[in-house]
PDB file of N, CA and C in Angstrom:
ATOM      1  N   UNK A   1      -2.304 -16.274  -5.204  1.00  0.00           N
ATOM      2  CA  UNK A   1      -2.036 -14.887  -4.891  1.00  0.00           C
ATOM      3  C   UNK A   1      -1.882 -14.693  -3.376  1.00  0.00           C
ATOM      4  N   UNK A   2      -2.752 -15.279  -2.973  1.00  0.00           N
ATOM      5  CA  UNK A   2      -2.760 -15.223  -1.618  1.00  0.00           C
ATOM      6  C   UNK A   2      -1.143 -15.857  -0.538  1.00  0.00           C
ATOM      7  N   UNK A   3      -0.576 -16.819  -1.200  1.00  0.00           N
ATOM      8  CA  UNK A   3       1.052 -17.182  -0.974  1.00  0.00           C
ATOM      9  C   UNK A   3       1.592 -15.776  -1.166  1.00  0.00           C
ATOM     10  N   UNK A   4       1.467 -15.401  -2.310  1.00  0.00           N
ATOM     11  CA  UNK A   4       2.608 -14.355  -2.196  1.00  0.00           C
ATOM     12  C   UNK A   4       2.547 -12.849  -1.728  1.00  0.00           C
ATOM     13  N   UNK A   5       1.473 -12.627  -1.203  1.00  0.00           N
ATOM     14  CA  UNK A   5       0.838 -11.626  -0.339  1.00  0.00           C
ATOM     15  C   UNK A   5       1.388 -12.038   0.978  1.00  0.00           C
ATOM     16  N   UNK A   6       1.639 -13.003   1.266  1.00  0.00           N
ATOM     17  CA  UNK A   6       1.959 -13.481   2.548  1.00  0.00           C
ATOM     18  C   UNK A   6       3.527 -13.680   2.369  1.00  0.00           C
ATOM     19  N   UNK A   7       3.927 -14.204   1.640  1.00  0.00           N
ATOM     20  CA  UNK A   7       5.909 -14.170   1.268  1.00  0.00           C
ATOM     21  C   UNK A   7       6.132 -12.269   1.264  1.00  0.00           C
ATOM     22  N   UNK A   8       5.308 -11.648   0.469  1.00  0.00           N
ATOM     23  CA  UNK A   8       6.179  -9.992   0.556  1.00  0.00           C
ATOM     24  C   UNK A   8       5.399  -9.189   1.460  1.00  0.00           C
ATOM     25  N   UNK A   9       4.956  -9.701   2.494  1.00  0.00           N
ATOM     26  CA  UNK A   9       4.547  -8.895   3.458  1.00  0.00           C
ATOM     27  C   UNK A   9       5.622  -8.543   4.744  1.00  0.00           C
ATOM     28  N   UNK A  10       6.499  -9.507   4.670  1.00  0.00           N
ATOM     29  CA  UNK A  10       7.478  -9.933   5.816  1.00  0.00           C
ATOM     30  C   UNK A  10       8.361  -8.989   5.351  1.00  0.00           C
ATOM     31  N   UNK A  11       8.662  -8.137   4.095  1.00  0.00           N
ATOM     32  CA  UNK A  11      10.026  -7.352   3.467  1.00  0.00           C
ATOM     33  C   UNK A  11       9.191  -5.734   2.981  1.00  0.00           C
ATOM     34  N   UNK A  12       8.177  -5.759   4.169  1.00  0.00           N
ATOM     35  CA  UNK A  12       7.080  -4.442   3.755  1.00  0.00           C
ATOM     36  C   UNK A  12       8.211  -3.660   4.629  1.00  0.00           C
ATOM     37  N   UNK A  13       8.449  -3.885   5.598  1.00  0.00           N
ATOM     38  CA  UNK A  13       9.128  -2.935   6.511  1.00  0.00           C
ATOM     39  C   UNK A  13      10.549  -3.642   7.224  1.00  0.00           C
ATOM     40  N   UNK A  14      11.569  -2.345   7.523  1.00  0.00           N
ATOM     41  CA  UNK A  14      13.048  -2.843   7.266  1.00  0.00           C
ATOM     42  C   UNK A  14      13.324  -2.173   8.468  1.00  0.00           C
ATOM     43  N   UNK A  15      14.191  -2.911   9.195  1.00  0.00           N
ATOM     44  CA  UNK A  15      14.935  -1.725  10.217  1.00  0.00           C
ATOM     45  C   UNK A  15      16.657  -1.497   9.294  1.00  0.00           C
ATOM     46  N   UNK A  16      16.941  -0.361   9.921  1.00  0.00           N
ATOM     47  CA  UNK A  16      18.369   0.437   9.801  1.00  0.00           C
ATOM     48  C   UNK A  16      19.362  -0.460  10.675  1.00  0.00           C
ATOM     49  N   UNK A  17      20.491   0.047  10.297  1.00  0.00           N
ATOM     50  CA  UNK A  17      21.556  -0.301  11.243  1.00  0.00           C
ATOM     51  C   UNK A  17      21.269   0.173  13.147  1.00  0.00           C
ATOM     52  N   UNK A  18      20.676   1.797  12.654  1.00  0.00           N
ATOM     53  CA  UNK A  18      20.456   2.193  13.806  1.00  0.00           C
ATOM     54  C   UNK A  18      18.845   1.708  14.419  1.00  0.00           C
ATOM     55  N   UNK A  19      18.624   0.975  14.128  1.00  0.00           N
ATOM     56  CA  UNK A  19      17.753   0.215  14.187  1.00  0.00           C
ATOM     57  C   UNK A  19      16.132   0.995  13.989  1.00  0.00           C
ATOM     58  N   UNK A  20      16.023   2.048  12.900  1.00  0.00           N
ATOM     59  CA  UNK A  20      14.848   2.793  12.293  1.00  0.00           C
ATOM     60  C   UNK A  20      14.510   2.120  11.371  1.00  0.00           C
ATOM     61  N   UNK A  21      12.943   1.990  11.770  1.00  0.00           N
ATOM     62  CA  UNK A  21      12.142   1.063  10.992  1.00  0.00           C
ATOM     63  C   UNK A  21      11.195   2.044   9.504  1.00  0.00           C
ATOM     64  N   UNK A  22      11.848   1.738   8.524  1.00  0.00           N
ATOM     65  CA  UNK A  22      11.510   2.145   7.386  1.00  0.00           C
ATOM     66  C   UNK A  22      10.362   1.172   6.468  1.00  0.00           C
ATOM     67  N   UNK A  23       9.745   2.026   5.213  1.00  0.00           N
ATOM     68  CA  UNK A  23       8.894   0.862   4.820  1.00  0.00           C
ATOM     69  C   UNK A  23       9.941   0.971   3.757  1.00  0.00           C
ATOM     70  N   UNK A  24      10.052  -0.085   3.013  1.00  0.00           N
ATOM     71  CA  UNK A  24      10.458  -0.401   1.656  1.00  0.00           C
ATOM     72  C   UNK A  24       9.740  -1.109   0.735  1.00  0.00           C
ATOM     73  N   UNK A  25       9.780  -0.416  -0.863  1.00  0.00           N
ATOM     74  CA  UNK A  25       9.601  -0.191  -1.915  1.00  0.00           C
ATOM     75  C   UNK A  25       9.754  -0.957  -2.503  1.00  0.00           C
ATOM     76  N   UNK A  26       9.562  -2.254  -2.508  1.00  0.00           N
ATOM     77  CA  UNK A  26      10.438  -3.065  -3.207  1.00  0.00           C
ATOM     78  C   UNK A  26       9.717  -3.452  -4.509  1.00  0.00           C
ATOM     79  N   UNK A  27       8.315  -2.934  -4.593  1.00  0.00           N
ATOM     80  CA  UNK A  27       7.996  -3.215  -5.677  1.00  0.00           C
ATOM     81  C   UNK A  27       7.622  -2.038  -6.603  1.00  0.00           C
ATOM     82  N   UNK A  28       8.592  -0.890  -6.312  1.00  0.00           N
ATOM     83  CA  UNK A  28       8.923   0.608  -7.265  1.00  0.00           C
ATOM     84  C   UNK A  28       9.713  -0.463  -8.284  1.00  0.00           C
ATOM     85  N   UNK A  29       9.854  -0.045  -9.519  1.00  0.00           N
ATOM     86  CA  UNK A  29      10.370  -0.713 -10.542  1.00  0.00           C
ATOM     87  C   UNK A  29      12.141  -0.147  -9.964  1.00  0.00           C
ATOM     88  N   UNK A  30      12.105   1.321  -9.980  1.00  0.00           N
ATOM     89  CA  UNK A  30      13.005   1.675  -9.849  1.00  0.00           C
ATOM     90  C   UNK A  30      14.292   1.744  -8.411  1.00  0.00           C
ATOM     91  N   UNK A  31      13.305   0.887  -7.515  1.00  0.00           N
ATOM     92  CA  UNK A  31      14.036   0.474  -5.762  1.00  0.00           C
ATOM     93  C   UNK A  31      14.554  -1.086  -6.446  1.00  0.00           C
ATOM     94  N   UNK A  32      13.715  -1.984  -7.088  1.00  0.00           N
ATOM     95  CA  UNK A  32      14.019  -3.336  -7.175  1.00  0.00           C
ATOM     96  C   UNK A  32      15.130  -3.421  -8.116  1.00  0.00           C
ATOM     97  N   UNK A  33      15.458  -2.359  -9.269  1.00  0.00           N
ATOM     98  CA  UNK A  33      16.409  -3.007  -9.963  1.00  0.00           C
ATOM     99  C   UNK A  33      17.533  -2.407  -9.060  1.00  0.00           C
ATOM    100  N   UNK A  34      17.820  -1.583  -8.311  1.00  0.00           N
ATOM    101  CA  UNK A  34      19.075  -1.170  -7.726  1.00  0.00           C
ATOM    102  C   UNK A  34      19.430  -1.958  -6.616  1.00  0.00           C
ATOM    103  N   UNK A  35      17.924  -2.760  -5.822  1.00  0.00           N
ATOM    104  CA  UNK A  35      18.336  -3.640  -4.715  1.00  0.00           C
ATOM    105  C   UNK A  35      18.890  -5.102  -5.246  1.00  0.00           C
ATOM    106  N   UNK A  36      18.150  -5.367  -5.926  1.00  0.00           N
ATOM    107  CA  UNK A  36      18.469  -6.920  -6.124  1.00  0.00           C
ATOM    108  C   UNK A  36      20.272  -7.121  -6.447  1.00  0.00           C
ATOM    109  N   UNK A  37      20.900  -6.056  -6.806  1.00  0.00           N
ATOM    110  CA  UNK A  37      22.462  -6.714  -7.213  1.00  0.00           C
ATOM    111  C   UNK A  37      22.661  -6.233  -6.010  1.00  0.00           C
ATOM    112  N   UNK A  38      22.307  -6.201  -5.199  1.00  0.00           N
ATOM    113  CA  UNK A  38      23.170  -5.662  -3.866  1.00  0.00           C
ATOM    114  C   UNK A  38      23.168  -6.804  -3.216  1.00  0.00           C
ATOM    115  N   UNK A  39      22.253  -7.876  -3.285  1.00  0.00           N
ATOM    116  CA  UNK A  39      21.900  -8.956  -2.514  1.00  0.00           C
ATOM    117  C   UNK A  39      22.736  -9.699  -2.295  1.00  0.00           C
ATOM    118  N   UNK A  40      23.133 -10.861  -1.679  1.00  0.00           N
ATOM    119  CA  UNK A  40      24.175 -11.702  -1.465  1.00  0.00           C
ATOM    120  C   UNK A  40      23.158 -13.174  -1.646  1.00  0.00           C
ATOM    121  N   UNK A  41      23.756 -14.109  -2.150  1.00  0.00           N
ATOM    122  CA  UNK A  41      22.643 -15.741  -2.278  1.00  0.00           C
ATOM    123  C   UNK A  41      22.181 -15.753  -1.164  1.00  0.00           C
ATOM    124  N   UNK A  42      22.144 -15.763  -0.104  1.00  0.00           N
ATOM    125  CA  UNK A  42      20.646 -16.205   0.913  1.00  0.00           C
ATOM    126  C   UNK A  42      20.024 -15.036   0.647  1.00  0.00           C
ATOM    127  N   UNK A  43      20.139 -14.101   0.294  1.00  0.00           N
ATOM    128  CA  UNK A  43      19.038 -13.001   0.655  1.00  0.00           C
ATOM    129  C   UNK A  43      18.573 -13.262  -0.585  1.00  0.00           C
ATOM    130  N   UNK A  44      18.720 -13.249  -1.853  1.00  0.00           N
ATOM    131  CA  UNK A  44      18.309 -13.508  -3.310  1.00  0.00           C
ATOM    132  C   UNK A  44      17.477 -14.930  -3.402  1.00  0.00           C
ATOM    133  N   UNK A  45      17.772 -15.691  -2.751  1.00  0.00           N
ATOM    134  CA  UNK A  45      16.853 -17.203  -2.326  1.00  0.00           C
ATOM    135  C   UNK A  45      15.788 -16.704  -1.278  1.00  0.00           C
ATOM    136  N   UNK A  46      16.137 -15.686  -0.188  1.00  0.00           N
ATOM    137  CA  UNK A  46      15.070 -15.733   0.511  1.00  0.00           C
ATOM    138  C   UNK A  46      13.956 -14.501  -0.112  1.00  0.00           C
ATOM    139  N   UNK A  47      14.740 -13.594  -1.343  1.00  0.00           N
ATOM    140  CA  UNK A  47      13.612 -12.687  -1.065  1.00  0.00           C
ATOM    141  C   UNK A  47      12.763 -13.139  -2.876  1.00  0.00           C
ATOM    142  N   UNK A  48      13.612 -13.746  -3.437  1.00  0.00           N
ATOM    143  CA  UNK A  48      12.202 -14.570  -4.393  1.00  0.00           C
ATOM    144  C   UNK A  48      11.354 -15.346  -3.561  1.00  0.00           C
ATOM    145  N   UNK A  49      11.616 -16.488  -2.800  1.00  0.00           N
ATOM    146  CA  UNK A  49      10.998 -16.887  -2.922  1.00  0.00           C
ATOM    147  C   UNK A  49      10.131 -18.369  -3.679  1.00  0.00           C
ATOM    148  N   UNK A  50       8.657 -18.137  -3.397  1.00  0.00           N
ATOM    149  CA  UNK A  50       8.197 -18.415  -4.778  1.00  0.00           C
ATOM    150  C   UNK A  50       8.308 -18.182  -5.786  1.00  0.00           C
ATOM    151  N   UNK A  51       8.859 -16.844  -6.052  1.00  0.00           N
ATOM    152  CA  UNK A  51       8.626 -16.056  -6.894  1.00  0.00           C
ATOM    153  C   UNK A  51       9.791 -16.653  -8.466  1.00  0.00           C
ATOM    154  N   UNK A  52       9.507 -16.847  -9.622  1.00  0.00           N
ATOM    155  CA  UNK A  52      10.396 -17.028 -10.799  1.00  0.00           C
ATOM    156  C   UNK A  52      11.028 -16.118 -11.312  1.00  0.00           C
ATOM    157  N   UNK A  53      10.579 -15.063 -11.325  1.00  0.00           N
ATOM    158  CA  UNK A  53      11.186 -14.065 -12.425  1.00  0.00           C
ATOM    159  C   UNK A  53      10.306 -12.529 -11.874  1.00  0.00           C
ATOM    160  N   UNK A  54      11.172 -11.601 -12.035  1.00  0.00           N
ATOM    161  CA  UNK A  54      10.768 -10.144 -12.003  1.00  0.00           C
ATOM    162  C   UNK A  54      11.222  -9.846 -13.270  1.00  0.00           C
ATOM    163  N   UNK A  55      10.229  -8.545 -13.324  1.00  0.00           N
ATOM    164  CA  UNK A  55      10.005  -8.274 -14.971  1.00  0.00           C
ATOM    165  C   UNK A  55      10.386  -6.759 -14.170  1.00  0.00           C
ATOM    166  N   UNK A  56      11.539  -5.754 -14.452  1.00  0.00           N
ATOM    167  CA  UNK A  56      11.696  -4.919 -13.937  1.00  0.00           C
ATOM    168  C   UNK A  56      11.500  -3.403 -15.446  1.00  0.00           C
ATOM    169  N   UNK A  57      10.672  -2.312 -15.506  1.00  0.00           N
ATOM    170  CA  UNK A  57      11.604  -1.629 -16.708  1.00  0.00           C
ATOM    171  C   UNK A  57      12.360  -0.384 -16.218  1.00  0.00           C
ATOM    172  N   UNK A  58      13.281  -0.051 -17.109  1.00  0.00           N
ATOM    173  CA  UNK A  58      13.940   0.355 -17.836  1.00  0.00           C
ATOM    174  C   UNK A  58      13.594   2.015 -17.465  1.00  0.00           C
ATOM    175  N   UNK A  59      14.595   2.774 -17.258  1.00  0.00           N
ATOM    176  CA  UNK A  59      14.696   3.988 -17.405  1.00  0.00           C
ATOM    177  C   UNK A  59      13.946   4.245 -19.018  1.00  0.00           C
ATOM    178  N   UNK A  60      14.501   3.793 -19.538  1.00  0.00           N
ATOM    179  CA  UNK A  60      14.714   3.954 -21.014  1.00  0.00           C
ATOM    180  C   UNK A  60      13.182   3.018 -21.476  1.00  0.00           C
ATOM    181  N   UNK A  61      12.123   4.128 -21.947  1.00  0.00           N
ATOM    182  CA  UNK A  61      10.975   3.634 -22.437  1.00  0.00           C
ATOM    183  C   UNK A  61      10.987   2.005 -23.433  1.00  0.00           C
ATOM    184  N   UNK A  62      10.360   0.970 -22.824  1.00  0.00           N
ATOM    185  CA  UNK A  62      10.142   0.088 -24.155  1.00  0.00           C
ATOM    186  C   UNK A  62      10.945  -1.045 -23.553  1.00  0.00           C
ATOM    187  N   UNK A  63      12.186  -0.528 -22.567  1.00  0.00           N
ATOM    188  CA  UNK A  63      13.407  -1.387 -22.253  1.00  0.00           C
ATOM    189  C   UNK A  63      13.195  -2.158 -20.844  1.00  0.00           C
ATOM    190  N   UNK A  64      13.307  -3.648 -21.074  1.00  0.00           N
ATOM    191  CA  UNK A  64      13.239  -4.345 -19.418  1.00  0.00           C
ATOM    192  C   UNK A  64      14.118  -5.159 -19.493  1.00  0.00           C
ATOM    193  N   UNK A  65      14.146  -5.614 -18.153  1.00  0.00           N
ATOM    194  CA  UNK A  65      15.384  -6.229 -17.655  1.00  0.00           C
ATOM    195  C   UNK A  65      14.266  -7.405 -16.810  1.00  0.00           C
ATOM    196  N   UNK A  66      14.976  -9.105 -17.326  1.00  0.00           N
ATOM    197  CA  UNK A  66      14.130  -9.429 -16.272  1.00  0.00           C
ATOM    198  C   UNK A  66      15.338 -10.681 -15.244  1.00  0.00           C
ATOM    199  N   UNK A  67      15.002 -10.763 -14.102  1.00  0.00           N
ATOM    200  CA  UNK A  67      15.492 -10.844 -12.515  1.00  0.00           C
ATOM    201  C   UNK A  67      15.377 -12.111 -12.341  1.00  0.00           C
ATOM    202  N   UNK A  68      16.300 -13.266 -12.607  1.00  0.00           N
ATOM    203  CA  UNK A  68      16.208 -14.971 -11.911  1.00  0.00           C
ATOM    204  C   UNK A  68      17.106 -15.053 -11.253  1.00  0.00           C
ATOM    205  N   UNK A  69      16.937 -16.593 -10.867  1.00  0.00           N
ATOM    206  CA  UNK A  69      18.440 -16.677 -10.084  1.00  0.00           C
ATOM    207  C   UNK A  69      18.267 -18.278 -10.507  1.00  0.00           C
ATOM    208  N   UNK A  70      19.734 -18.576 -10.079  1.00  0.00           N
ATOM    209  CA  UNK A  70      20.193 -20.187  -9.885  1.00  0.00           C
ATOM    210  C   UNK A  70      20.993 -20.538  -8.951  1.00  0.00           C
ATOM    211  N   UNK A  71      20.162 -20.834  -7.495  1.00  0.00           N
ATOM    212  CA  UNK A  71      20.718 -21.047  -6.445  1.00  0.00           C
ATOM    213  C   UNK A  71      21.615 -19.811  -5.504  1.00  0.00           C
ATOM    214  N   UNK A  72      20.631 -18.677  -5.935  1.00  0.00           N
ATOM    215  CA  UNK A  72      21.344 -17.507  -5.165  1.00  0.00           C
ATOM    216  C   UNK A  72      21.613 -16.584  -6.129  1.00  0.00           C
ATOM    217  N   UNK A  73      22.240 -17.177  -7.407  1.00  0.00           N
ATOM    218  CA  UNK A  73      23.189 -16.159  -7.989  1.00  0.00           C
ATOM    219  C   UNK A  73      22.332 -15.845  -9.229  1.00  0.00           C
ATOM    220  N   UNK A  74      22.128 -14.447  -8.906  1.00  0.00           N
ATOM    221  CA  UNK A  74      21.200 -13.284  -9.618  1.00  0.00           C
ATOM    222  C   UNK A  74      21.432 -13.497 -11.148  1.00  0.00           C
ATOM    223  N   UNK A  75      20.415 -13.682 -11.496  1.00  0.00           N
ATOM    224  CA  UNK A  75      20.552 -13.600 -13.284  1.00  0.00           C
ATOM    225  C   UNK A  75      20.138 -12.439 -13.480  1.00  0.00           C
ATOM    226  N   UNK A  76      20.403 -11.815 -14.700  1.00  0.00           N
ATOM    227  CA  UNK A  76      19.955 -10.568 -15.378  1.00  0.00           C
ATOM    228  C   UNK A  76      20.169 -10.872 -16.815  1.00  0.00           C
ATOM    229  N   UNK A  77      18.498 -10.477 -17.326  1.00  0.00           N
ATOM    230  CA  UNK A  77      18.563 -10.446 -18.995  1.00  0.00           C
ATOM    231  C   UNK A  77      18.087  -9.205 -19.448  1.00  0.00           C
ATOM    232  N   UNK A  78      17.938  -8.813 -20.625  1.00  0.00           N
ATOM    233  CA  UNK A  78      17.178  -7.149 -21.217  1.00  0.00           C
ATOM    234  C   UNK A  78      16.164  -8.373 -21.769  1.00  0.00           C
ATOM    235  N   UNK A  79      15.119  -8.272 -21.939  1.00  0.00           N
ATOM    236  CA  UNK A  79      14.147  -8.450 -22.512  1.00  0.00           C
ATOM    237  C   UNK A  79      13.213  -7.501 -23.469  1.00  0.00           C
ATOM    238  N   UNK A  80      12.865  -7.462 -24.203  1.00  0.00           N
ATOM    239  CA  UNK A  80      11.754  -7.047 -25.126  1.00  0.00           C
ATOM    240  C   UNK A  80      10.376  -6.944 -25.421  1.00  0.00           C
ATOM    241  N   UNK A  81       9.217  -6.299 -24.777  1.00  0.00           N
ATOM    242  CA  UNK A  81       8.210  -5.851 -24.540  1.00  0.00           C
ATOM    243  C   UNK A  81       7.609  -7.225 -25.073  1.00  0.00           C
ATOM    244  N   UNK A  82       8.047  -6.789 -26.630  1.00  0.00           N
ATOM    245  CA  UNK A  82       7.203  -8.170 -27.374  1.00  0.00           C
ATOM    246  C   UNK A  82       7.089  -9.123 -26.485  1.00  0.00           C
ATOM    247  N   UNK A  83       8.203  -9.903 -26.690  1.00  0.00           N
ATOM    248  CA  UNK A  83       9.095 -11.364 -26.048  1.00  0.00           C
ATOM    249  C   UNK A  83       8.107 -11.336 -24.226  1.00  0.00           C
ATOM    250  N   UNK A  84       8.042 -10.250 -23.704  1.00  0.00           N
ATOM    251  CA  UNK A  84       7.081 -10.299 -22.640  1.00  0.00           C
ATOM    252  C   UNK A  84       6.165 -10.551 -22.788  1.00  0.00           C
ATOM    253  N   UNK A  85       5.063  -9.761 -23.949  1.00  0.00           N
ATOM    254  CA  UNK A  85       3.638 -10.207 -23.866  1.00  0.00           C
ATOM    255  C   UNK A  85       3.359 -11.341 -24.327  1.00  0.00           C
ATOM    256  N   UNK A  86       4.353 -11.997 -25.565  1.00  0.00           N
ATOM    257  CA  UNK A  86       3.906 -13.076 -25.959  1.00  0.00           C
ATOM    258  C   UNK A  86       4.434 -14.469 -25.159  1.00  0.00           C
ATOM    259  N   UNK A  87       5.688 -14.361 -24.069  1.00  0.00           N
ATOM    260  CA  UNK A  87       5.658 -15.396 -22.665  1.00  0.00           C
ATOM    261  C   UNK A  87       4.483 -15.255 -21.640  1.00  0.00           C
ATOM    262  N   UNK A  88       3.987 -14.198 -21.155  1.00  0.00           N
ATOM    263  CA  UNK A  88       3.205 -14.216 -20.145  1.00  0.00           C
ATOM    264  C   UNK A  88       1.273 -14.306 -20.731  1.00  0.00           C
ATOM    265  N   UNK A  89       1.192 -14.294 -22.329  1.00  0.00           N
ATOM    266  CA  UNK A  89       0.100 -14.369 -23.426  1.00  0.00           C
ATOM    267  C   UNK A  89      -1.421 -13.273 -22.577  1.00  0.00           C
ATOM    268  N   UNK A  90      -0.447 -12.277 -22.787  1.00  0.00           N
ATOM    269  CA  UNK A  90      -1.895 -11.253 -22.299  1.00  0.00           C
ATOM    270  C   UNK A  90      -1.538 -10.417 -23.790  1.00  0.00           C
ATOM    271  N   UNK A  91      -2.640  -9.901 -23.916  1.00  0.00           N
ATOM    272  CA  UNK A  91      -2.872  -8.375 -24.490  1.00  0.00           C
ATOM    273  C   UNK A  91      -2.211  -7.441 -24.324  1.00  0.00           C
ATOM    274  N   UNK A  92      -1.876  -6.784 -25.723  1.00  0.00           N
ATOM    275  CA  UNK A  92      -0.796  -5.591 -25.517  1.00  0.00           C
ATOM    276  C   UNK A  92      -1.574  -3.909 -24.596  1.00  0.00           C
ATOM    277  N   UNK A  93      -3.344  -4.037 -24.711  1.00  0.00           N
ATOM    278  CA  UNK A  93      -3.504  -3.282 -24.560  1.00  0.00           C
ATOM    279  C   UNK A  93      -4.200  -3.441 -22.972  1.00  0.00           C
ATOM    280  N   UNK A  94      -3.658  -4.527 -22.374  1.00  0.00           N
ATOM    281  CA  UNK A  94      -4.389  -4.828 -21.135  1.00  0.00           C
ATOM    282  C   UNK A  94      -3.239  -4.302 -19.974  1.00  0.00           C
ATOM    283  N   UNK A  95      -1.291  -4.038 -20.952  1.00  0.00           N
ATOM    284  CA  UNK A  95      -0.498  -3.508 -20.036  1.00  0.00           C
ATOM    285  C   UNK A  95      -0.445  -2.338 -19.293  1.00  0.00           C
ATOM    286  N   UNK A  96      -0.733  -2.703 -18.112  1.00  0.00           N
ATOM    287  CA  UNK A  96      -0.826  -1.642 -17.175  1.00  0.00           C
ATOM    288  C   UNK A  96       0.342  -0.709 -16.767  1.00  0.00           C
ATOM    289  N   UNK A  97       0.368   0.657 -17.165  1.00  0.00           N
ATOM    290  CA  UNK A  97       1.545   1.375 -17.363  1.00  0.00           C
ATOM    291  C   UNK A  97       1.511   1.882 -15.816  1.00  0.00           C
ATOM    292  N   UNK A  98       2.911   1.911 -15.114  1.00  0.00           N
ATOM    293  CA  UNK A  98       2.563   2.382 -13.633  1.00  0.00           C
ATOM    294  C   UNK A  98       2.803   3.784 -13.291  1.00  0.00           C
ATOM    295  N   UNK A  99       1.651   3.880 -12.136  1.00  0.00           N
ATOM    296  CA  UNK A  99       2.096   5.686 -12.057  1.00  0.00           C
ATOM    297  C   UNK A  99       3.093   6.558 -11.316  1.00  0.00           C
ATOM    298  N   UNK A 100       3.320   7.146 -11.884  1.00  0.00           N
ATOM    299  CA  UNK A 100       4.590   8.218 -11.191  1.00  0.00           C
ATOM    300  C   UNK A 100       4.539   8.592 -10.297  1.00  0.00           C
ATOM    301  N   UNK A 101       5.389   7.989  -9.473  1.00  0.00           N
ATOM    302  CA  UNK A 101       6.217   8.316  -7.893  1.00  0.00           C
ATOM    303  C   UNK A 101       6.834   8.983  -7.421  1.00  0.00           C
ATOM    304  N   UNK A 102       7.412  10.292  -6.197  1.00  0.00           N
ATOM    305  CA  UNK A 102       8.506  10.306  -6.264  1.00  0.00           C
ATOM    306  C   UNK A 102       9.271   9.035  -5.702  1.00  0.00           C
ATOM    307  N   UNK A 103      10.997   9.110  -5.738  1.00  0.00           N
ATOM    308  CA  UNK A 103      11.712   8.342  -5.815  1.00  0.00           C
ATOM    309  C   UNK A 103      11.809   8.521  -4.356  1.00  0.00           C
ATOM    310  N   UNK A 104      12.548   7.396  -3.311  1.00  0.00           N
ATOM    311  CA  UNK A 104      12.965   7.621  -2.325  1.00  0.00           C
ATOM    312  C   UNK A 104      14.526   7.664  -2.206  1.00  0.00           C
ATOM    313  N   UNK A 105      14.682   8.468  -1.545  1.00  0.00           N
ATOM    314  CA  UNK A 105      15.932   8.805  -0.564  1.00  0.00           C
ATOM    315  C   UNK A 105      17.022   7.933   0.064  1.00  0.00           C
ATOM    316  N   UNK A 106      16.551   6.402   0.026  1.00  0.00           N
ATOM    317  CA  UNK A 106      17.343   5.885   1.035  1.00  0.00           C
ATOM    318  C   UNK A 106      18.356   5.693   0.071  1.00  0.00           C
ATOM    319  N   UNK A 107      19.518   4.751   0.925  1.00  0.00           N
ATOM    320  CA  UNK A 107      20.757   4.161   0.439  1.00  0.00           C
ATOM    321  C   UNK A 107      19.996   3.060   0.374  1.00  0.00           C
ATOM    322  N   UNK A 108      20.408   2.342  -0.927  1.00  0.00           N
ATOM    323  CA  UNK A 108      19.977   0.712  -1.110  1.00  0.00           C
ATOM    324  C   UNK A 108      20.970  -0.323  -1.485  1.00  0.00           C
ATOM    325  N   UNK A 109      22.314   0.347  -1.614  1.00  0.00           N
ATOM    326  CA  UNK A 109      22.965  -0.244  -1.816  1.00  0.00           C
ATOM    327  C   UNK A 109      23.876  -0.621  -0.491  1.00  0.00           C
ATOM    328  N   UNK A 110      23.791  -0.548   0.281  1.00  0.00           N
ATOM    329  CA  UNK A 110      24.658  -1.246   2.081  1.00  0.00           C
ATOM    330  C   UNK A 110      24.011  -2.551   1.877  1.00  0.00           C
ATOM    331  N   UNK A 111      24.295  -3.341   1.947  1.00  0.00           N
ATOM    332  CA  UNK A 111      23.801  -4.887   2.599  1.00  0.00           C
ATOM    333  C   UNK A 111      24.024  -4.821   4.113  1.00  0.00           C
ATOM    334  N   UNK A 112      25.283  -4.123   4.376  1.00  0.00           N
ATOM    335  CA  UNK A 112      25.759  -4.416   6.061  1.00  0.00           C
ATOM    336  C   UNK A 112      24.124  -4.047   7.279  1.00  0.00           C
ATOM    337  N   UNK A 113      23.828  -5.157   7.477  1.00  0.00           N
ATOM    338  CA  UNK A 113      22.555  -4.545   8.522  1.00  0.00           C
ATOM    339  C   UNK A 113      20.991  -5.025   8.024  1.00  0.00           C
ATOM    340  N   UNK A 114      20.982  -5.217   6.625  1.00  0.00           N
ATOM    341  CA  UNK A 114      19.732  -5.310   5.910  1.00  0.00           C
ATOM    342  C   UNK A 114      18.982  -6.617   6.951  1.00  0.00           C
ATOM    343  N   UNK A 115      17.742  -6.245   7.353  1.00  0.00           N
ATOM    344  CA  UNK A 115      17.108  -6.885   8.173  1.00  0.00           C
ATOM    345  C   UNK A 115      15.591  -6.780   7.973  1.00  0.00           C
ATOM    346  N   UNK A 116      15.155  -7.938   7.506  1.00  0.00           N
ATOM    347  CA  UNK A 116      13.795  -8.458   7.539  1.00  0.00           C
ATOM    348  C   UNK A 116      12.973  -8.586   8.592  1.00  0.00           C
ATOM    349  N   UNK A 117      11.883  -7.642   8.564  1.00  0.00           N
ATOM    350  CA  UNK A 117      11.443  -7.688   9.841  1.00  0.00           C
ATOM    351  C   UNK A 117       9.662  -9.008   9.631  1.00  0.00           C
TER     352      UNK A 117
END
């Protein structure tokens, strides 16, 4: 745990083009599925990581989408709640439902500028 506390600490905060330093969200369900297709292969290699797979959901109750890659280039599957609990073998009633946010404001879709601070 402690690796990857230290890999997504470096993508806590972003500067702008105009060079305003914002924090980003990246682990809102709803910032990560709109950023990740924006990515280009080094940024998709650098911002997994360690990391295998994001389990992202779904506007749509019940519904996920989950996030690989192969050498850069972004996979996307829908997955099935089930098919989740019984790969990752936890308890259906141990899933932690997350709490309601508002949404942010920014543009997430520019790549031009995206900078890791």
């Amino acid at each position: 745990m402690e690796d990857m506390c230290y890999h997504f600490r470096k993508f806590l905060k972003v500067k702008t083009e105009d060079l305003q330093q914002l924090y980003f969200r990246f682990y809102d369900p709803r910032v990560l599925r709109i950023f990740l297709p924006t990515c280009d292969r080094k940024q998709i290699v650098e911002f997994f990581g360690p990391v295998q797979a994001f389990i992202c959901e779904q506007d749509e109750e019940g519904h996920f989408k989950r996030y690989t890659h192969n050498k850069g280039e972004l996979i996307i599957e829908e997955i099935a709640k089930k098919k989740i609990i019984k790969e990752l073998n936890i308890e259906p009633q141990k899933i932690i439902t997350p709490i309601e946010t508002t949404p942010e404001t920014t543009n997430t879709t520019n790549t031009k500028g995206r900078k890791w601070l």
